[in-house]
C-alpha atoms as a PDB file:
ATOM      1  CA  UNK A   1       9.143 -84.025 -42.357  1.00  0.00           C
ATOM      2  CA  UNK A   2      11.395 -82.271 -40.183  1.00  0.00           C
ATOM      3  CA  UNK A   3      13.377 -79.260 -41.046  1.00  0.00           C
ATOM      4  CA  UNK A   4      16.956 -79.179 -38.825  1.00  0.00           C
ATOM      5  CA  UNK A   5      18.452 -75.718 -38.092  1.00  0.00           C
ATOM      6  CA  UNK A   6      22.759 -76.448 -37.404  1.00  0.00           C
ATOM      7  CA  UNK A   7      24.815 -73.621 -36.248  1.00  0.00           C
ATOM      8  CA  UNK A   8      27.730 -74.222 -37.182  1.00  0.00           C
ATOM      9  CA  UNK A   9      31.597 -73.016 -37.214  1.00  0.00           C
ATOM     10  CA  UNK A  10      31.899 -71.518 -40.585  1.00  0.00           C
ATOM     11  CA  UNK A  11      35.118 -73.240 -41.144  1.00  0.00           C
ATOM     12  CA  UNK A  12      32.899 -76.909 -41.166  1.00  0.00           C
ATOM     13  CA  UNK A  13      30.676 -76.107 -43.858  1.00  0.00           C
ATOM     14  CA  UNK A  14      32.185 -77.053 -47.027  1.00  0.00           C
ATOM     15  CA  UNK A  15      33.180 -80.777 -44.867  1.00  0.00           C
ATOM     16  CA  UNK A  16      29.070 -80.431 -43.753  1.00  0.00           C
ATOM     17  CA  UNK A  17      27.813 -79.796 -47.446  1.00  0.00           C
ATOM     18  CA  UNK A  18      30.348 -83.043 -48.649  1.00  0.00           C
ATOM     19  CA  UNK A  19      28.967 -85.400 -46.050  1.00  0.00           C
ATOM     20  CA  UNK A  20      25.456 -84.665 -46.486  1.00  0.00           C
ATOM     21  CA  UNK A  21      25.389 -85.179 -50.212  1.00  0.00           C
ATOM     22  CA  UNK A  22      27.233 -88.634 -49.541  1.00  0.00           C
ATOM     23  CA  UNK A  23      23.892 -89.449 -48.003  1.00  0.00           C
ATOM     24  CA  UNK A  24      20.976 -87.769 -50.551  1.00  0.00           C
ATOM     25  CA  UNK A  25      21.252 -84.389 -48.776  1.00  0.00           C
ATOM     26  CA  UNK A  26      21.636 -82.255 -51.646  1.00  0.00           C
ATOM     27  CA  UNK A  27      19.574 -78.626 -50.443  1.00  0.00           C
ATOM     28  CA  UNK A  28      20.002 -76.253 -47.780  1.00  0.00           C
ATOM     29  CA  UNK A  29      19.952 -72.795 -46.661  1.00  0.00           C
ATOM     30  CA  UNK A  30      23.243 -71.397 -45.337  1.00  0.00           C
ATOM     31  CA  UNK A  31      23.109 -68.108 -43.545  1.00  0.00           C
ATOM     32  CA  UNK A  32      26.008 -66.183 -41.946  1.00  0.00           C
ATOM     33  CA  UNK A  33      25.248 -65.667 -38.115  1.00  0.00           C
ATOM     34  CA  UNK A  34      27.009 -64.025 -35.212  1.00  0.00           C
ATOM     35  CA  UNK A  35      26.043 -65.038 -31.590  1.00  0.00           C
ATOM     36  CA  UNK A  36      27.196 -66.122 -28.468  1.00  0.00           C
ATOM     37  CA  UNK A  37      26.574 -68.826 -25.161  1.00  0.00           C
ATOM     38  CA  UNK A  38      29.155 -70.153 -23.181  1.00  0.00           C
ATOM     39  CA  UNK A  39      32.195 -68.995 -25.689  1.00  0.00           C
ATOM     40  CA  UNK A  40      31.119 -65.366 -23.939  1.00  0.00           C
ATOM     41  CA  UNK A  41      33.427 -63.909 -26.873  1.00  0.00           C
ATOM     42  CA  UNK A  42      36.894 -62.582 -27.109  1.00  0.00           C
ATOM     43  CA  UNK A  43      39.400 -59.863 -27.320  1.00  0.00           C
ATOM     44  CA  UNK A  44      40.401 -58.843 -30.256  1.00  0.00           C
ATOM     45  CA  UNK A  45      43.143 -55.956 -31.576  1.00  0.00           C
ATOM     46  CA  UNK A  46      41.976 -53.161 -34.074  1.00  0.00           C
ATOM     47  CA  UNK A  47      44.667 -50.696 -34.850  1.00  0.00           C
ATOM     48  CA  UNK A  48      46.722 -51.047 -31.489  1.00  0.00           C
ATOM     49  CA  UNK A  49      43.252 -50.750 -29.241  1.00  0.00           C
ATOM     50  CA  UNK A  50      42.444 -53.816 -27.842  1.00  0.00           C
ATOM     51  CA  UNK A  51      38.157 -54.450 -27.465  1.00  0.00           C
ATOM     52  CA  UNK A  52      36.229 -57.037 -26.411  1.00  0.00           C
ATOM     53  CA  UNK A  53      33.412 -58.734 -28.726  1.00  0.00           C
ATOM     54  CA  UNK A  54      30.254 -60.742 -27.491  1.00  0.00           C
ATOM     55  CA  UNK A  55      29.148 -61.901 -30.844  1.00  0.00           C
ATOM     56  CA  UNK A  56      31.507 -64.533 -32.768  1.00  0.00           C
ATOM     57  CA  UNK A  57      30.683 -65.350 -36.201  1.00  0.00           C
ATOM     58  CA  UNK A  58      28.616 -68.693 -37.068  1.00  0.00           C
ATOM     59  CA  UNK A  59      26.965 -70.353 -40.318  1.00  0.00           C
ATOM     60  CA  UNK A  60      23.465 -71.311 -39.772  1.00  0.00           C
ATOM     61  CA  UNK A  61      21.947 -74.340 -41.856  1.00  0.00           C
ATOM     62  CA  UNK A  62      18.365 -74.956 -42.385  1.00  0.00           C
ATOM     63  CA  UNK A  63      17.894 -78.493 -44.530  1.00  0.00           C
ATOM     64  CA  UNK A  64      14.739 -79.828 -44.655  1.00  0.00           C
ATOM     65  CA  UNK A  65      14.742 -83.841 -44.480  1.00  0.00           C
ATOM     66  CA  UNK A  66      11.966 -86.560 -44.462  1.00  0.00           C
ATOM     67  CA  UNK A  67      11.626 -88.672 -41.458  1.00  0.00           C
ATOM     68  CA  UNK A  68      13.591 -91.207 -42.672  1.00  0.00           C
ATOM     69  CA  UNK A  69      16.722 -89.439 -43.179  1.00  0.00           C
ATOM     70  CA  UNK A  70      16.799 -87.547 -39.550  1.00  0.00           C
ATOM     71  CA  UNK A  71      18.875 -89.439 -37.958  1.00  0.00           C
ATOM     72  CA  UNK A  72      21.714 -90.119 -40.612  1.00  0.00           C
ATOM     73  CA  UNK A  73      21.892 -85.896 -40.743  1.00  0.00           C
ATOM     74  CA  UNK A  74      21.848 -85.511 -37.356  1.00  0.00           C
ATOM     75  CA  UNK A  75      24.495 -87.813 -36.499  1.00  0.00           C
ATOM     76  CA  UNK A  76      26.502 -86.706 -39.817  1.00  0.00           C
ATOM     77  CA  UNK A  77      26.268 -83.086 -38.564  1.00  0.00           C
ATOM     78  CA  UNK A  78      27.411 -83.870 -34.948  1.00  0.00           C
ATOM     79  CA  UNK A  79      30.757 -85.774 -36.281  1.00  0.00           C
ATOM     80  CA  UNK A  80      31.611 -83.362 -39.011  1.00  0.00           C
ATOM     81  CA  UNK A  81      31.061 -80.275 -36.679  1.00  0.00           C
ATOM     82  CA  UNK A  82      32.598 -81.450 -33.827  1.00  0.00           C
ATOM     83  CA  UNK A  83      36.129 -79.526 -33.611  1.00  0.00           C
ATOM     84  CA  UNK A  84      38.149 -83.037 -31.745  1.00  0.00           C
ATOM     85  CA  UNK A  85      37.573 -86.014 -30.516  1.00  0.00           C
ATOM     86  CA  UNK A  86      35.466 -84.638 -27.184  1.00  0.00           C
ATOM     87  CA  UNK A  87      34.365 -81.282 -29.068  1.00  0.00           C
ATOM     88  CA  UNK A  88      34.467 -78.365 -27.827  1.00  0.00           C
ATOM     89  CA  UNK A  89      32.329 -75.468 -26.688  1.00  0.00           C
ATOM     90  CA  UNK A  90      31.414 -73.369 -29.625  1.00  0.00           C
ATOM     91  CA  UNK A  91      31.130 -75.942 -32.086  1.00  0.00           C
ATOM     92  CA  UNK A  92      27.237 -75.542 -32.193  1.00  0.00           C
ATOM     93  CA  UNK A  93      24.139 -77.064 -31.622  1.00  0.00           C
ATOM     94  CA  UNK A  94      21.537 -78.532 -33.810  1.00  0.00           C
ATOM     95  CA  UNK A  95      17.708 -77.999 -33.560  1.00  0.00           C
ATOM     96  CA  UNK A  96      15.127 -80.043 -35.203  1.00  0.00           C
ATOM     97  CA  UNK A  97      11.695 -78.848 -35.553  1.00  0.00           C
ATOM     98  CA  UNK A  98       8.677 -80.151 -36.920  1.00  0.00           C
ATOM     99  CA  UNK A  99       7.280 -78.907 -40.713  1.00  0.00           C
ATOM    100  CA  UNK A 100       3.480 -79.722 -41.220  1.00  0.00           C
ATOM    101  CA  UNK A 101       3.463 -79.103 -44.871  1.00  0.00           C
ATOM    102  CA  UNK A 102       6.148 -77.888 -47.848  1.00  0.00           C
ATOM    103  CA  UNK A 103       5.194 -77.030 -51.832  1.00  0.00           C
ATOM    104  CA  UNK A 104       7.205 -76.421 -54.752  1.00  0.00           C
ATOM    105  CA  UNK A 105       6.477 -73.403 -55.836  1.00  0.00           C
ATOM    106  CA  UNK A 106       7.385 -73.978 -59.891  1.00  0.00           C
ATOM    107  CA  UNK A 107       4.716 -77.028 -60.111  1.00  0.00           C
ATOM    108  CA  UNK A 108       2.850 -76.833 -56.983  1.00  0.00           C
ATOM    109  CA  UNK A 109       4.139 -80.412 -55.958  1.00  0.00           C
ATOM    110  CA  UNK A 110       3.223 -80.993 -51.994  1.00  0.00           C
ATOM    111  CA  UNK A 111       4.491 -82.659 -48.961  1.00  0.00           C
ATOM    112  CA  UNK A 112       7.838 -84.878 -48.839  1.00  0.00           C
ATOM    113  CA  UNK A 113       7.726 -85.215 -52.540  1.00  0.00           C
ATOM    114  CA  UNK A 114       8.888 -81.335 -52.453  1.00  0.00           C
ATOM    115  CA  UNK A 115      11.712 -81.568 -50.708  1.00  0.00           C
END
């Protein structure tokens, strides 16, 4: 079992949430997230004073996802993210880390049968 993290351009995520239950992906976390890498933020104009802001505003996805479906999110996630044909910075990146163990908390179920 892996569990992916995607951040994300908030303006992918209902395309991202589509896609993924084409496939059997039908659970994820979606947080709102500001950061920043090489975008380095932008100016922006609040009542006639112009200021500059580091952080830009992101969704972050957490889906857990057996082995066997890894690579079909992964490679679902990078074409439905990416922005155009080359992408472009600030369209995200995608982490996948391992999970050693997951349980349903209403019947206790364990491992990839909780997902």
């Amino acid at each position: 079992m892996k569990l992916v993290i995607a951040v994300i351009q908030p303006t992918k995520l209902n395309a991202i949430q589509q896609t993924l239950a084409k496939i059997g992906i039908h659970g994820m976390t979606v947080t709102d997230a500001m950061g920043y890498a090489r975008q380095r933020g932008h100016k922006e104009i609040y009542r006639g004073y112009e200021y500059k802001t580091n952080l830009l505003r992101k969704v972050a996805l957490e889906i857990a996802v057996s082995d066997d479906n890894l690579e079909a999110v992964i490679t679902s996630l990078e074409e439905v993210a990416r922005t155009s044909a080359k992408g472009n910075i600030g369209d995200g990146k995608i982490f996948v880390l391992p999970i050693d163990d997951a349980v349903q908390i209403n019947d206790g179920l364990r491992g990839q049968i909780a997902l």
